[in-house]
PDB file of N, CA and C in Angstrom:
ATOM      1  N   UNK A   1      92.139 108.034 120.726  1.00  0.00           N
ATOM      2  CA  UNK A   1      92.558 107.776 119.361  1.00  0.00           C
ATOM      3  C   UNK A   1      93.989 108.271 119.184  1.00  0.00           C
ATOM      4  N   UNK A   2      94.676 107.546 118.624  1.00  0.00           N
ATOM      5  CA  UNK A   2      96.191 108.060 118.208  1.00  0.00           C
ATOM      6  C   UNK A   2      96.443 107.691 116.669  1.00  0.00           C
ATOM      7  N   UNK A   3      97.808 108.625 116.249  1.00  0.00           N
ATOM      8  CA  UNK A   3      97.913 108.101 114.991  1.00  0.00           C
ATOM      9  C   UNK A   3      99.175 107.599 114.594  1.00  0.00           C
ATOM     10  N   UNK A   4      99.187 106.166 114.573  1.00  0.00           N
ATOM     11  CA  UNK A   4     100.532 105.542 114.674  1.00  0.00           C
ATOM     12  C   UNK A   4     101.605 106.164 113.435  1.00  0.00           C
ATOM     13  N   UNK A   5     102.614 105.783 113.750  1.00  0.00           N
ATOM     14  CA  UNK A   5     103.457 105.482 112.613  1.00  0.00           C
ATOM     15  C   UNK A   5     103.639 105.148 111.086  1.00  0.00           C
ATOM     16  N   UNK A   6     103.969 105.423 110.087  1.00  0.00           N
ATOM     17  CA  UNK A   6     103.604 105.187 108.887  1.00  0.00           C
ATOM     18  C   UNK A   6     104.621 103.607 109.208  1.00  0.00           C
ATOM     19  N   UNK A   7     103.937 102.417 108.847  1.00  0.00           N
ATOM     20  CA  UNK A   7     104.882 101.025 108.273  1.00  0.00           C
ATOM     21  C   UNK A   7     105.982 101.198 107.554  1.00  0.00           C
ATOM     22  N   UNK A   8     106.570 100.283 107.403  1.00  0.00           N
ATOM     23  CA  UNK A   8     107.240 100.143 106.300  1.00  0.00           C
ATOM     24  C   UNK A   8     106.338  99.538 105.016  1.00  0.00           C
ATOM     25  N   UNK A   9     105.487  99.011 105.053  1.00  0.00           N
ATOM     26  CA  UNK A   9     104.484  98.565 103.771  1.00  0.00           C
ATOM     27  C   UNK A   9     104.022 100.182 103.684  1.00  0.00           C
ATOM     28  N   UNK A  10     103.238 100.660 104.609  1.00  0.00           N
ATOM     29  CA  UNK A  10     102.130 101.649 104.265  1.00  0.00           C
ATOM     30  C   UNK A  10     103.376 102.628 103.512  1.00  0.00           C
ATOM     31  N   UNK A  11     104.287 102.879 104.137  1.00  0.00           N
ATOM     32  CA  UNK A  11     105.153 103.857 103.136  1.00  0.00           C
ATOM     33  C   UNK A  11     106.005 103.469 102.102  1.00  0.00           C
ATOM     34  N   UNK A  12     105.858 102.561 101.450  1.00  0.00           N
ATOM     35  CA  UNK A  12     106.496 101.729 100.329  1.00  0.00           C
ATOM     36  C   UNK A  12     105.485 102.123  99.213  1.00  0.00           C
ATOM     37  N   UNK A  13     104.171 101.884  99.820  1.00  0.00           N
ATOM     38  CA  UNK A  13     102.964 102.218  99.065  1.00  0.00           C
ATOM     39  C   UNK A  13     103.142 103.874  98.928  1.00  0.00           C
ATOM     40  N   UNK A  14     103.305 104.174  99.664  1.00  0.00           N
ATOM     41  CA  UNK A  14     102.878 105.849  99.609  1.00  0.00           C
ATOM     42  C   UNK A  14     104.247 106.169  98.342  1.00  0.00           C
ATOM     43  N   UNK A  15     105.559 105.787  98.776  1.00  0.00           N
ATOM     44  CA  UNK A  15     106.840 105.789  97.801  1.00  0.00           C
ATOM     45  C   UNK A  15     106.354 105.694  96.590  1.00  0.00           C
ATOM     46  N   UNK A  16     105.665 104.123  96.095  1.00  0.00           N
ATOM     47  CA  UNK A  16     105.399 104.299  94.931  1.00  0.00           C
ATOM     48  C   UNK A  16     104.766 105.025  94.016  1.00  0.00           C
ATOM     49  N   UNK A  17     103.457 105.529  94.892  1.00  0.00           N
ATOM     50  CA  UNK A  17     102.665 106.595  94.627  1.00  0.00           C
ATOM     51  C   UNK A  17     103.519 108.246  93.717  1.00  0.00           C
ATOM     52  N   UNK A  18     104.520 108.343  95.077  1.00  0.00           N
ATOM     53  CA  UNK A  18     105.460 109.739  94.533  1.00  0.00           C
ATOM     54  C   UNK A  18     106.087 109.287  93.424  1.00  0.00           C
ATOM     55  N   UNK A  19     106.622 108.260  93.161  1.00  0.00           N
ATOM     56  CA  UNK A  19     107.772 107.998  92.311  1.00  0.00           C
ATOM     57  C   UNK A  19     107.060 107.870  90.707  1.00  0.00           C
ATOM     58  N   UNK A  20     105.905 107.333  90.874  1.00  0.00           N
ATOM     59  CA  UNK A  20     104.889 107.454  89.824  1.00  0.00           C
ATOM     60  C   UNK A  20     104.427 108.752  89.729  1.00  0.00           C
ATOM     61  N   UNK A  21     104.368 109.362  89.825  1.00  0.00           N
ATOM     62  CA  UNK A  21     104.174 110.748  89.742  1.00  0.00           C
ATOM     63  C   UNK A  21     105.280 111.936  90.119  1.00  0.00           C
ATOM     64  N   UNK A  22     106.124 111.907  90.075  1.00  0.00           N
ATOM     65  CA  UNK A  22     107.188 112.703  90.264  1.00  0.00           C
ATOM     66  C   UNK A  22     107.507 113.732  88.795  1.00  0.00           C
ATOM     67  N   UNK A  23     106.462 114.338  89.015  1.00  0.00           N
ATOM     68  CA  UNK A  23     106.324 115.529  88.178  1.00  0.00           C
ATOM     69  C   UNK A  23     106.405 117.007  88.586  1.00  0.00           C
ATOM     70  N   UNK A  24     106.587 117.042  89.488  1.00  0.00           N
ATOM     71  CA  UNK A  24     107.244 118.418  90.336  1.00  0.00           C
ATOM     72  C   UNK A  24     106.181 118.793  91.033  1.00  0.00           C
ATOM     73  N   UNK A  25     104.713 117.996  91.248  1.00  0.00           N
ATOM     74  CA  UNK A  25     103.434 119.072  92.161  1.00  0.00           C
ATOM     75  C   UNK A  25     103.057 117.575  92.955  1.00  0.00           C
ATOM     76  N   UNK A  26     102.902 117.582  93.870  1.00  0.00           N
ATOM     77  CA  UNK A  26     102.240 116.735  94.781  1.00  0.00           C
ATOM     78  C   UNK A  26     100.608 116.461  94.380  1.00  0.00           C
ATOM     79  N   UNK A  27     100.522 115.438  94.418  1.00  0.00           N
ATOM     80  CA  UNK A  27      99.155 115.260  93.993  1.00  0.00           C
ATOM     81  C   UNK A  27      97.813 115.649  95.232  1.00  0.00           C
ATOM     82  N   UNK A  28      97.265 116.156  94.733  1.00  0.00           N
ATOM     83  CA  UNK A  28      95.722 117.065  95.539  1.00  0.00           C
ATOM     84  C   UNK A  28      95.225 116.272  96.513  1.00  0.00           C
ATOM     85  N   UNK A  29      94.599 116.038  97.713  1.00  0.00           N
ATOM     86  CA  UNK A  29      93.799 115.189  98.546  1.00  0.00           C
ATOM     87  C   UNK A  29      92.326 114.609  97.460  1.00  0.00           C
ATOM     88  N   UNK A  30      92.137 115.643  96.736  1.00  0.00           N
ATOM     89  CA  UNK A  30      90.950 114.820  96.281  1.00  0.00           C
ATOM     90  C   UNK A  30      91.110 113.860  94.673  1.00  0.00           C
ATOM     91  N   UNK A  31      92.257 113.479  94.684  1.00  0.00           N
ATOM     92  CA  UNK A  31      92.904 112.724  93.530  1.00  0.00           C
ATOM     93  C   UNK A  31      92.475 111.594  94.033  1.00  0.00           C
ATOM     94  N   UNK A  32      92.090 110.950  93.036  1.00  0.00           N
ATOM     95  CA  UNK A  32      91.531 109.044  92.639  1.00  0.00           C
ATOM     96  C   UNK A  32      92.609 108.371  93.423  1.00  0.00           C
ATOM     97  N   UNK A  33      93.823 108.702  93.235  1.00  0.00           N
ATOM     98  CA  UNK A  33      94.508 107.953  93.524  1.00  0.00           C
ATOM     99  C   UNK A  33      94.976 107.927  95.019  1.00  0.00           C
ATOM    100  N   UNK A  34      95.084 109.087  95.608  1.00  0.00           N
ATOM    101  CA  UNK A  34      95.445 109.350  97.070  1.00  0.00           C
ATOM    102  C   UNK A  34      94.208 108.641  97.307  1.00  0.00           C
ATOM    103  N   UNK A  35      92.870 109.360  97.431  1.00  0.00           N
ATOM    104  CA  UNK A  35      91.798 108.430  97.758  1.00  0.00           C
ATOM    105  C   UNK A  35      91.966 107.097  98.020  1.00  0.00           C
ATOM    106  N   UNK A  36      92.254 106.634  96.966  1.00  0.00           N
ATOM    107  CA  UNK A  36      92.231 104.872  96.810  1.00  0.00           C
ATOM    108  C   UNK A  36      93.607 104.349  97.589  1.00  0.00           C
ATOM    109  N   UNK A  37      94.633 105.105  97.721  1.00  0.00           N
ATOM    110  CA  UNK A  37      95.550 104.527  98.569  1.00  0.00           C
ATOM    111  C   UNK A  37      95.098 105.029  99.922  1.00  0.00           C
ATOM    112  N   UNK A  38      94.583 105.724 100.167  1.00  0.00           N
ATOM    113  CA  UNK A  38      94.443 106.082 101.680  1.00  0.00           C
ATOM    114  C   UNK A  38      93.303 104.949 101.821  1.00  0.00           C
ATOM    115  N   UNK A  39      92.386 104.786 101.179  1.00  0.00           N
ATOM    116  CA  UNK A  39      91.708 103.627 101.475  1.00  0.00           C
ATOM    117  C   UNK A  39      92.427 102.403 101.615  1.00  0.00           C
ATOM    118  N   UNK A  40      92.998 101.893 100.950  1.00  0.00           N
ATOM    119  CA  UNK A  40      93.741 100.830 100.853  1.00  0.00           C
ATOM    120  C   UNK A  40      95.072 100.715 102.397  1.00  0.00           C
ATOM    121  N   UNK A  41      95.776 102.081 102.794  1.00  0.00           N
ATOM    122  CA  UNK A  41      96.126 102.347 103.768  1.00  0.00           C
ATOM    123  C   UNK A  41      95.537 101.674 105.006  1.00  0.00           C
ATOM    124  N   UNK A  42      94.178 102.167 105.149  1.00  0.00           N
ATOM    125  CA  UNK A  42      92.920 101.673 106.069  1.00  0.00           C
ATOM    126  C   UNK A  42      93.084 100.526 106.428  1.00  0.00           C
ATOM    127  N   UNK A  43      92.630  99.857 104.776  1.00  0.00           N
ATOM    128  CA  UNK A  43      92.803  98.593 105.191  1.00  0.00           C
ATOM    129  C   UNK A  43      93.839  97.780 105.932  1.00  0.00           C
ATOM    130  N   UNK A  44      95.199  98.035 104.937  1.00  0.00           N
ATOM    131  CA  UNK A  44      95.947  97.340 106.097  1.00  0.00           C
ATOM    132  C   UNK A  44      96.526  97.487 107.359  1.00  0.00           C
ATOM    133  N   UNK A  45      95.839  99.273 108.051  1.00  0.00           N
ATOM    134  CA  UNK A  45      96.104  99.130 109.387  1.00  0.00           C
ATOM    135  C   UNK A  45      94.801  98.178 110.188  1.00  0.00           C
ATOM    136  N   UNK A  46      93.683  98.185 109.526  1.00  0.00           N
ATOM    137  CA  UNK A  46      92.628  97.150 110.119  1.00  0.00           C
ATOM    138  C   UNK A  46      93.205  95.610 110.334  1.00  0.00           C
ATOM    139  N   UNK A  47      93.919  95.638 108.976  1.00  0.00           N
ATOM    140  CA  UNK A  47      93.908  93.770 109.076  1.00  0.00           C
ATOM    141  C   UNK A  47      94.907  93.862 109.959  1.00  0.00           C
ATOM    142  N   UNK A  48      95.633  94.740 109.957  1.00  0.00           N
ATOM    143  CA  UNK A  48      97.102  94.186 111.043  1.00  0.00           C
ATOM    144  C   UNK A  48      96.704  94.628 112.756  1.00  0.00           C
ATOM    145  N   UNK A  49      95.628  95.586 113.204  1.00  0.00           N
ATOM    146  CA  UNK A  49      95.547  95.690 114.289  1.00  0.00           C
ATOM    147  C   UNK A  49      93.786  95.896 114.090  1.00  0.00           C
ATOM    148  N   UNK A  50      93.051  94.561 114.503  1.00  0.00           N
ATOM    149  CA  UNK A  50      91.843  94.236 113.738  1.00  0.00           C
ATOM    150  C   UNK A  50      91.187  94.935 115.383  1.00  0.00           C
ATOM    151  N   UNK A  51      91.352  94.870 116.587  1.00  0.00           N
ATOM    152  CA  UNK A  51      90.922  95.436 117.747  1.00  0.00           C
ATOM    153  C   UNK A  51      91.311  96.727 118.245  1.00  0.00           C
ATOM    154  N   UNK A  52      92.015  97.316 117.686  1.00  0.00           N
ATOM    155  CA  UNK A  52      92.507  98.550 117.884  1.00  0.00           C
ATOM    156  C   UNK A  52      91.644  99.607 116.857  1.00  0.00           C
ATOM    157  N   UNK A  53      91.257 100.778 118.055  1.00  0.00           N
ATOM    158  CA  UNK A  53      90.304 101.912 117.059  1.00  0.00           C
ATOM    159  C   UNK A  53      91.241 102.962 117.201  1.00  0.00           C
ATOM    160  N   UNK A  54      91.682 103.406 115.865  1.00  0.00           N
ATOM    161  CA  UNK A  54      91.714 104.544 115.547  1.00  0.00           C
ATOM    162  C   UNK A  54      91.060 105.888 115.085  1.00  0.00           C
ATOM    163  N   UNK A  55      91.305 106.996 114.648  1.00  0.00           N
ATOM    164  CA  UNK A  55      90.695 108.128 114.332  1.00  0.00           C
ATOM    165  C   UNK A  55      90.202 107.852 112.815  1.00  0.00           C
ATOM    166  N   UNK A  56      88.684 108.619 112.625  1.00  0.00           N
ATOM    167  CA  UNK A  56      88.888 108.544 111.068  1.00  0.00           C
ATOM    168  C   UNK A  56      89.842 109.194 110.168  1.00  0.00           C
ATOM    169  N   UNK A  57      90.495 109.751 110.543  1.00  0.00           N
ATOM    170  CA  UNK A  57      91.148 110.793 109.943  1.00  0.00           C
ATOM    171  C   UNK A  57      92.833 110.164 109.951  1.00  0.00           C
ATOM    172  N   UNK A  58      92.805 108.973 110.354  1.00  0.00           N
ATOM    173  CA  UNK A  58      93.921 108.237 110.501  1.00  0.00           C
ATOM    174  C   UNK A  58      94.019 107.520 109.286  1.00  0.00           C
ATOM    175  N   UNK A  59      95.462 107.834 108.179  1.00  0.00           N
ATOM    176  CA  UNK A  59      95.579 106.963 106.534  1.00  0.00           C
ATOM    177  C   UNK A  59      94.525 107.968 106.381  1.00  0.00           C
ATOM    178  N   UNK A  60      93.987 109.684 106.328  1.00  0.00           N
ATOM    179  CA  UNK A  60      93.479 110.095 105.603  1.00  0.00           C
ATOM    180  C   UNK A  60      93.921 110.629 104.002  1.00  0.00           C
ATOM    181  N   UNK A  61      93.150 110.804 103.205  1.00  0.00           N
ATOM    182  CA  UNK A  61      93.563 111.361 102.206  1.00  0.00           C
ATOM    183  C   UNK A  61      94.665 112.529 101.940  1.00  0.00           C
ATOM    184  N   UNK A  62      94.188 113.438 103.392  1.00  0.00           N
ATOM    185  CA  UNK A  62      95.234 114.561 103.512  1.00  0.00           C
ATOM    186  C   UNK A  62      96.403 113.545 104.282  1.00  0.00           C
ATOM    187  N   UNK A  63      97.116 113.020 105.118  1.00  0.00           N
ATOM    188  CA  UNK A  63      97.713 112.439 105.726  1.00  0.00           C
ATOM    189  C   UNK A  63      98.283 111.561 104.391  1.00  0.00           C
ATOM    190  N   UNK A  64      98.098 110.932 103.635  1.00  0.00           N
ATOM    191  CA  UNK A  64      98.693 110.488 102.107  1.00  0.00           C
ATOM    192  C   UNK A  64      99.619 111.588 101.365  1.00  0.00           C
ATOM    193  N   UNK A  65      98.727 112.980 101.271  1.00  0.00           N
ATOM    194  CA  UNK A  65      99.182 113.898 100.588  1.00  0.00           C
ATOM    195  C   UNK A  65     100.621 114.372 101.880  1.00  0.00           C
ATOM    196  N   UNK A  66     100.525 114.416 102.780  1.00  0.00           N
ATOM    197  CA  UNK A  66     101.467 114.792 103.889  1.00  0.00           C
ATOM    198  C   UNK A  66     103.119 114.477 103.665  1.00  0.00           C
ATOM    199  N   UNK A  67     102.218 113.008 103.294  1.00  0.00           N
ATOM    200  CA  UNK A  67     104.047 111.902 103.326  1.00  0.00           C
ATOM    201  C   UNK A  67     104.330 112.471 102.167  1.00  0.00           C
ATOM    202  N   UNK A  68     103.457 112.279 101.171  1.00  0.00           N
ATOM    203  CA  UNK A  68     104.035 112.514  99.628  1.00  0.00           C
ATOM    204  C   UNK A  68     104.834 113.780  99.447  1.00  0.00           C
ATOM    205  N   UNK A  69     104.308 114.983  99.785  1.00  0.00           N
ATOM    206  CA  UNK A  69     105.301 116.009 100.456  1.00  0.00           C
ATOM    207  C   UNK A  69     106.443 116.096 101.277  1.00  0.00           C
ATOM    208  N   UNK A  70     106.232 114.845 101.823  1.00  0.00           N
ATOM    209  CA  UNK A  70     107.538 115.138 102.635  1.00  0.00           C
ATOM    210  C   UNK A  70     108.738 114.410 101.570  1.00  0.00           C
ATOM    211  N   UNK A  71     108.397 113.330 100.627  1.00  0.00           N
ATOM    212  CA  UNK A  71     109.175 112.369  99.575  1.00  0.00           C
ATOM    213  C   UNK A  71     109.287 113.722  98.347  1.00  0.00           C
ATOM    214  N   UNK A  72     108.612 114.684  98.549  1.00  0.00           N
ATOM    215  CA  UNK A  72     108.870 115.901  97.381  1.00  0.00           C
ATOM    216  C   UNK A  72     110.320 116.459  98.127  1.00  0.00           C
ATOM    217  N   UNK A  73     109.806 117.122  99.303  1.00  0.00           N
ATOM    218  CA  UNK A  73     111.085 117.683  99.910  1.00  0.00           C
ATOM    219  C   UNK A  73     112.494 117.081  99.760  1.00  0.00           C
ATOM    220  N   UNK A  74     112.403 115.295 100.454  1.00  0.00           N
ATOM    221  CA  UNK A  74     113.490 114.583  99.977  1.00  0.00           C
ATOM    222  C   UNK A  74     114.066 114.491  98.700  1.00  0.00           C
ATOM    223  N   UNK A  75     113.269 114.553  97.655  1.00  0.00           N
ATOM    224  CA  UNK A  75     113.405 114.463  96.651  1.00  0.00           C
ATOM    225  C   UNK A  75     114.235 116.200  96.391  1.00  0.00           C
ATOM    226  N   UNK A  76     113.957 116.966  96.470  1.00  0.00           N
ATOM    227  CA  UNK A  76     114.297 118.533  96.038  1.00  0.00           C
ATOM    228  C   UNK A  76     115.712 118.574  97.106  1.00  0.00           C
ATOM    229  N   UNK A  77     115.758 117.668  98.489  1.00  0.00           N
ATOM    230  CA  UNK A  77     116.972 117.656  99.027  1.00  0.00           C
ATOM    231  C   UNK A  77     117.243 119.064  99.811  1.00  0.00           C
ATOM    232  N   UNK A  78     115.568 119.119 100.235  1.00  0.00           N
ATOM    233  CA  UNK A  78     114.849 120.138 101.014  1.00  0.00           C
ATOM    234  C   UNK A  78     114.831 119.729 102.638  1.00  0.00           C
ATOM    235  N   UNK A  79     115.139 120.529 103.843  1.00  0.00           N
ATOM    236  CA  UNK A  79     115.091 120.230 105.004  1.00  0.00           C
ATOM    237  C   UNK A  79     113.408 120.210 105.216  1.00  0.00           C
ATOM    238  N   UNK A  80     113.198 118.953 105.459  1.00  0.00           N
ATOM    239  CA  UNK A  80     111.169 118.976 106.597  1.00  0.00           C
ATOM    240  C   UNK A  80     111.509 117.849 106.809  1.00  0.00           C
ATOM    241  N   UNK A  81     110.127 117.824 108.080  1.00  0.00           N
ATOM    242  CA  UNK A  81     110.465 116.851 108.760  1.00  0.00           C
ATOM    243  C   UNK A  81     109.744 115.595 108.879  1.00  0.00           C
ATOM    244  N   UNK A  82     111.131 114.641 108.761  1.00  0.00           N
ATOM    245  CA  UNK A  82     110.683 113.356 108.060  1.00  0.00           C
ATOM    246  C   UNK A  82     110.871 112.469 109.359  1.00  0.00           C
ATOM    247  N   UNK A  83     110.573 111.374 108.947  1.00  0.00           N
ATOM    248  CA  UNK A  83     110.673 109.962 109.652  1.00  0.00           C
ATOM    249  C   UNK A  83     112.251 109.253 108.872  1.00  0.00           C
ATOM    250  N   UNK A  84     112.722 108.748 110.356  1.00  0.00           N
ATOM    251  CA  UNK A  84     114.129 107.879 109.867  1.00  0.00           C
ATOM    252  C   UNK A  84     113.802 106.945 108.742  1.00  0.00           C
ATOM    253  N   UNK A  85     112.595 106.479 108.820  1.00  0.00           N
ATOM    254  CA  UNK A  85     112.396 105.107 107.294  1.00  0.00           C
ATOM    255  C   UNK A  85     112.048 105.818 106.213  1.00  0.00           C
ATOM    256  N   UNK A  86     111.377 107.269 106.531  1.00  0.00           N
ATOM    257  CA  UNK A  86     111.479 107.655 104.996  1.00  0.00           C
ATOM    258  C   UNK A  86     112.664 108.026 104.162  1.00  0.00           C
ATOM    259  N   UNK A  87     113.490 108.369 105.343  1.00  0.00           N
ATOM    260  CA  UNK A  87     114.694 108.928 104.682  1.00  0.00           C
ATOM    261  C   UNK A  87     115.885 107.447 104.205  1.00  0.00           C
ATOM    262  N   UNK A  88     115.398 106.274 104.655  1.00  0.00           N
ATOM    263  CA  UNK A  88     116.572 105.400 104.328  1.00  0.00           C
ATOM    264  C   UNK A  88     115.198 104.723 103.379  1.00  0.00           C
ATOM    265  N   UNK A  89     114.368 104.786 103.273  1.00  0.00           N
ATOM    266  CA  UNK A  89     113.500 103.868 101.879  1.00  0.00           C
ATOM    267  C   UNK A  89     113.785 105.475 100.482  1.00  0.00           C
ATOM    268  N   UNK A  90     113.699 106.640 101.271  1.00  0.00           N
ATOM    269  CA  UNK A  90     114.449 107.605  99.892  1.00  0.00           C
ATOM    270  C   UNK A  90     115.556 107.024  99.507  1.00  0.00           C
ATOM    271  N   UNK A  91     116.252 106.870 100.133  1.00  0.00           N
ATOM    272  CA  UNK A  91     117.790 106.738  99.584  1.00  0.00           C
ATOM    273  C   UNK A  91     117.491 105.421  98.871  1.00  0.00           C
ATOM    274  N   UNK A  92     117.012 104.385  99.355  1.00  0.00           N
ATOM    275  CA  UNK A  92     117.325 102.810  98.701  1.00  0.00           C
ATOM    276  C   UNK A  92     116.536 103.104  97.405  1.00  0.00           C
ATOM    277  N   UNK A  93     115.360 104.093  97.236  1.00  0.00           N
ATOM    278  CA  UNK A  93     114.502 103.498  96.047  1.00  0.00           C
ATOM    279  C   UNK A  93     114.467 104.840  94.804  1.00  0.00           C
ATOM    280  N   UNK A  94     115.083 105.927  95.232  1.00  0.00           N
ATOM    281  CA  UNK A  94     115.291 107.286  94.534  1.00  0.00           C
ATOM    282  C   UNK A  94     115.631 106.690  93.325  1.00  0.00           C
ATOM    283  N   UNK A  95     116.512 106.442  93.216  1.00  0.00           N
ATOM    284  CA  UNK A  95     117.593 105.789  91.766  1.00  0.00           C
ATOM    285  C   UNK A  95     117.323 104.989  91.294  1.00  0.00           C
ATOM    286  N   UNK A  96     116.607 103.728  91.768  1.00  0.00           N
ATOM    287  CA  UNK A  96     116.280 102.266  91.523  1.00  0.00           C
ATOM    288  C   UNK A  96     114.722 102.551  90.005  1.00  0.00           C
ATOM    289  N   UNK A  97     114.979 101.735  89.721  1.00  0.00           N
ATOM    290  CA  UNK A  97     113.811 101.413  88.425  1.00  0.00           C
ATOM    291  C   UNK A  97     112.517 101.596  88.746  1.00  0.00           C
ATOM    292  N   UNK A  98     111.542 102.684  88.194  1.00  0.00           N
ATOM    293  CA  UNK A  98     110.165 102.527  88.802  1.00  0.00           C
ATOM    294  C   UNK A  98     109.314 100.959  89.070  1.00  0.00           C
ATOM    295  N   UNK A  99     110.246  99.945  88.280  1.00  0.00           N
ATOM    296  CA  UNK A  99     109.583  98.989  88.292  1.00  0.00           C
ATOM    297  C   UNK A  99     109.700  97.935  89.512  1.00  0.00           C
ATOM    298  N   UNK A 100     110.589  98.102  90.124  1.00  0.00           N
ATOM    299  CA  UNK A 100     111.452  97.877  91.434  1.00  0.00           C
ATOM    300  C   UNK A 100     110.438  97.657  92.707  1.00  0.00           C
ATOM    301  N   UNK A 101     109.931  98.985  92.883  1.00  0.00           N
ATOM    302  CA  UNK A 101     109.153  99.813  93.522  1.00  0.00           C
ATOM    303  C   UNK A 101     107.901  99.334  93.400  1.00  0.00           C
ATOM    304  N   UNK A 102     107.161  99.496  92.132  1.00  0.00           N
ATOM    305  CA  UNK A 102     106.031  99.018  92.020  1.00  0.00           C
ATOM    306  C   UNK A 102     105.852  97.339  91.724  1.00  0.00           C
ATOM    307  N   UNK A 103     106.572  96.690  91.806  1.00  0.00           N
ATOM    308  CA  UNK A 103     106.481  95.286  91.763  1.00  0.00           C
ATOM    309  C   UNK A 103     106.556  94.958  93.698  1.00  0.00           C
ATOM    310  N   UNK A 104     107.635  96.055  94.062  1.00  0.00           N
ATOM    311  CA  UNK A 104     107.484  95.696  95.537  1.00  0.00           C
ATOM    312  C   UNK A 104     105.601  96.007  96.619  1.00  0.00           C
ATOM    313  N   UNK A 105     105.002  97.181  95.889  1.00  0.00           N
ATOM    314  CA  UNK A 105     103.499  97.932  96.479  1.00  0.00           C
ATOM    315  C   UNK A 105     102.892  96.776  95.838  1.00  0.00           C
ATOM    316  N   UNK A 106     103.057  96.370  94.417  1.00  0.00           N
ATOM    317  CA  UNK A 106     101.972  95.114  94.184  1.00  0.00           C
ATOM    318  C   UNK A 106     102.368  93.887  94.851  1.00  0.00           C
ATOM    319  N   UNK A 107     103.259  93.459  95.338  1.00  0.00           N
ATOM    320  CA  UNK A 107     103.643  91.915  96.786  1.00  0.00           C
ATOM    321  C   UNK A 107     102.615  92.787  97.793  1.00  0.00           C
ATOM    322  N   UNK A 108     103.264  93.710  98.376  1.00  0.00           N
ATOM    323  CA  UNK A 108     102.464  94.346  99.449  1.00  0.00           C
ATOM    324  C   UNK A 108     101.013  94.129  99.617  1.00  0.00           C
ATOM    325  N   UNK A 109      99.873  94.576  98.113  1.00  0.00           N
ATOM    326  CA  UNK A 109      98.942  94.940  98.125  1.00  0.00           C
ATOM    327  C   UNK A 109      97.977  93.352  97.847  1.00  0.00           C
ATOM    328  N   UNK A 110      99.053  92.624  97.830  1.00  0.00           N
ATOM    329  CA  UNK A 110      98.674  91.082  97.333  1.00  0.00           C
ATOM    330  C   UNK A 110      98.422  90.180  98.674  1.00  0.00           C
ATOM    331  N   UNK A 111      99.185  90.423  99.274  1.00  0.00           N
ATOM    332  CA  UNK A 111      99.953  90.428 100.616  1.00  0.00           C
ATOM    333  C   UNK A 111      98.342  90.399 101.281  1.00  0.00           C
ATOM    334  N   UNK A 112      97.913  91.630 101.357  1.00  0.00           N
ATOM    335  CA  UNK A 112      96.489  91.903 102.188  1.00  0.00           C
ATOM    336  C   UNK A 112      95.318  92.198 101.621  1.00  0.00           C
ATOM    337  N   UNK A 113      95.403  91.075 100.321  1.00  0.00           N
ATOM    338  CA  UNK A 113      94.227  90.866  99.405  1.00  0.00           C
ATOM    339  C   UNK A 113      93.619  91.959  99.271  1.00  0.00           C
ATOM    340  N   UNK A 114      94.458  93.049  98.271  1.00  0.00           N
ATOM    341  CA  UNK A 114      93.994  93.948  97.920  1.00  0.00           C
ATOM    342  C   UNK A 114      93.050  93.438  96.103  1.00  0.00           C
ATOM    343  N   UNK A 115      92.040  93.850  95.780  1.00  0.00           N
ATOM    344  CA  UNK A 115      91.650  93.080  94.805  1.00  0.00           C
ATOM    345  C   UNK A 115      92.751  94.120  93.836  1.00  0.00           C
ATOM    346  N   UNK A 116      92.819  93.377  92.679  1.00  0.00           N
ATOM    347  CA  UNK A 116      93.414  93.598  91.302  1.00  0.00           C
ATOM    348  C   UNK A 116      92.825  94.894  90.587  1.00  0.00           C
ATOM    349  N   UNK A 117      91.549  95.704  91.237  1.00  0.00           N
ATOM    350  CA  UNK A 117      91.150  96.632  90.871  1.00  0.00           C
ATOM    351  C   UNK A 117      91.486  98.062  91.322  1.00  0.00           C
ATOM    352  N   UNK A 118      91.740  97.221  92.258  1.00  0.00           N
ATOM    353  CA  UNK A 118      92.668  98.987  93.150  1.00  0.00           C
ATOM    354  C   UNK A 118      94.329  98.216  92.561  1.00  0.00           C
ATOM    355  N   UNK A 119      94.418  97.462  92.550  1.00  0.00           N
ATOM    356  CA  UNK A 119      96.125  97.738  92.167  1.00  0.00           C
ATOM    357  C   UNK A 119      96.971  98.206  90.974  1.00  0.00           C
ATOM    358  N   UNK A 120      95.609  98.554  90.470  1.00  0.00           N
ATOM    359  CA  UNK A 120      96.517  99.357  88.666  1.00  0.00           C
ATOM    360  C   UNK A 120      95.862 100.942  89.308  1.00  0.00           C
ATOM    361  N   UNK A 121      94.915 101.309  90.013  1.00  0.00           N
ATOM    362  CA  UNK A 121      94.887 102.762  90.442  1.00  0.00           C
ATOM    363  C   UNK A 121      95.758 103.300  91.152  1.00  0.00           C
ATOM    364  N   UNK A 122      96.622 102.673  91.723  1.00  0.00           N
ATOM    365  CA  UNK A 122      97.384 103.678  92.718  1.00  0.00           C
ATOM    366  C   UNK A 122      98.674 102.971  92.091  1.00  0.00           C
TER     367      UNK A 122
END
């Protein structure tokens, strides 16, 4: 089992997540919403690599909360350690309109027939 790389979708999603909530505390592993994006995570590493097994613990809830911490740090303009795409999707989407962002996670989540019920939760 290995645990790939965050996408550029899966961390667009996770982006929007912080940017919607960018209230100074990282949101908890057992929040509705990490939940439901780490689920949703799942999914689209299934649909995109439908023969490949990963760990359960791969797009876990804690692993959601991970990135989102690391988009706190960026955000505070704190040294940890990030991935090169988080640090150039920080820069492109920091400033930009929350609506920007979340019009881009809802293409995404449309993208891999996420139903309309998870896409107003996360």
């Amino acid at each position: 089992m290995n645990f790939p790389r965050y996408s550029f979708e899966e961390t667009i999603l996770v982006l929007d997540l912080y940017l919607r909530n960018r209230d100074g505390s990282v949101l908890p592993v057992k929040d509705i919403r990490v939940i439901t994006l780490s689920g949703i995570l799942k999914e689209i590493r299934h649909k995109n690599y439908p023969k490949r097994k990963f760990s359960e613990s791969c797009r876990s809830s804690a692993s959601v909360v991970y990135k989102l911490t690391i988009f706190k740090r960026l955000d505070e303009n704190k040294k940890y350690a990030h991935s090169k795409l988080d640090a150039e999707l920080w820069r492109e989407y920091k400033n930009k309109s929350l609506s920007e962002i979340n019009a881009e996670a809802k293409d995404i989540k449309k993208k891999y027939h996420i139903g309309e019920e998870l896409i107003g939760l996360n």
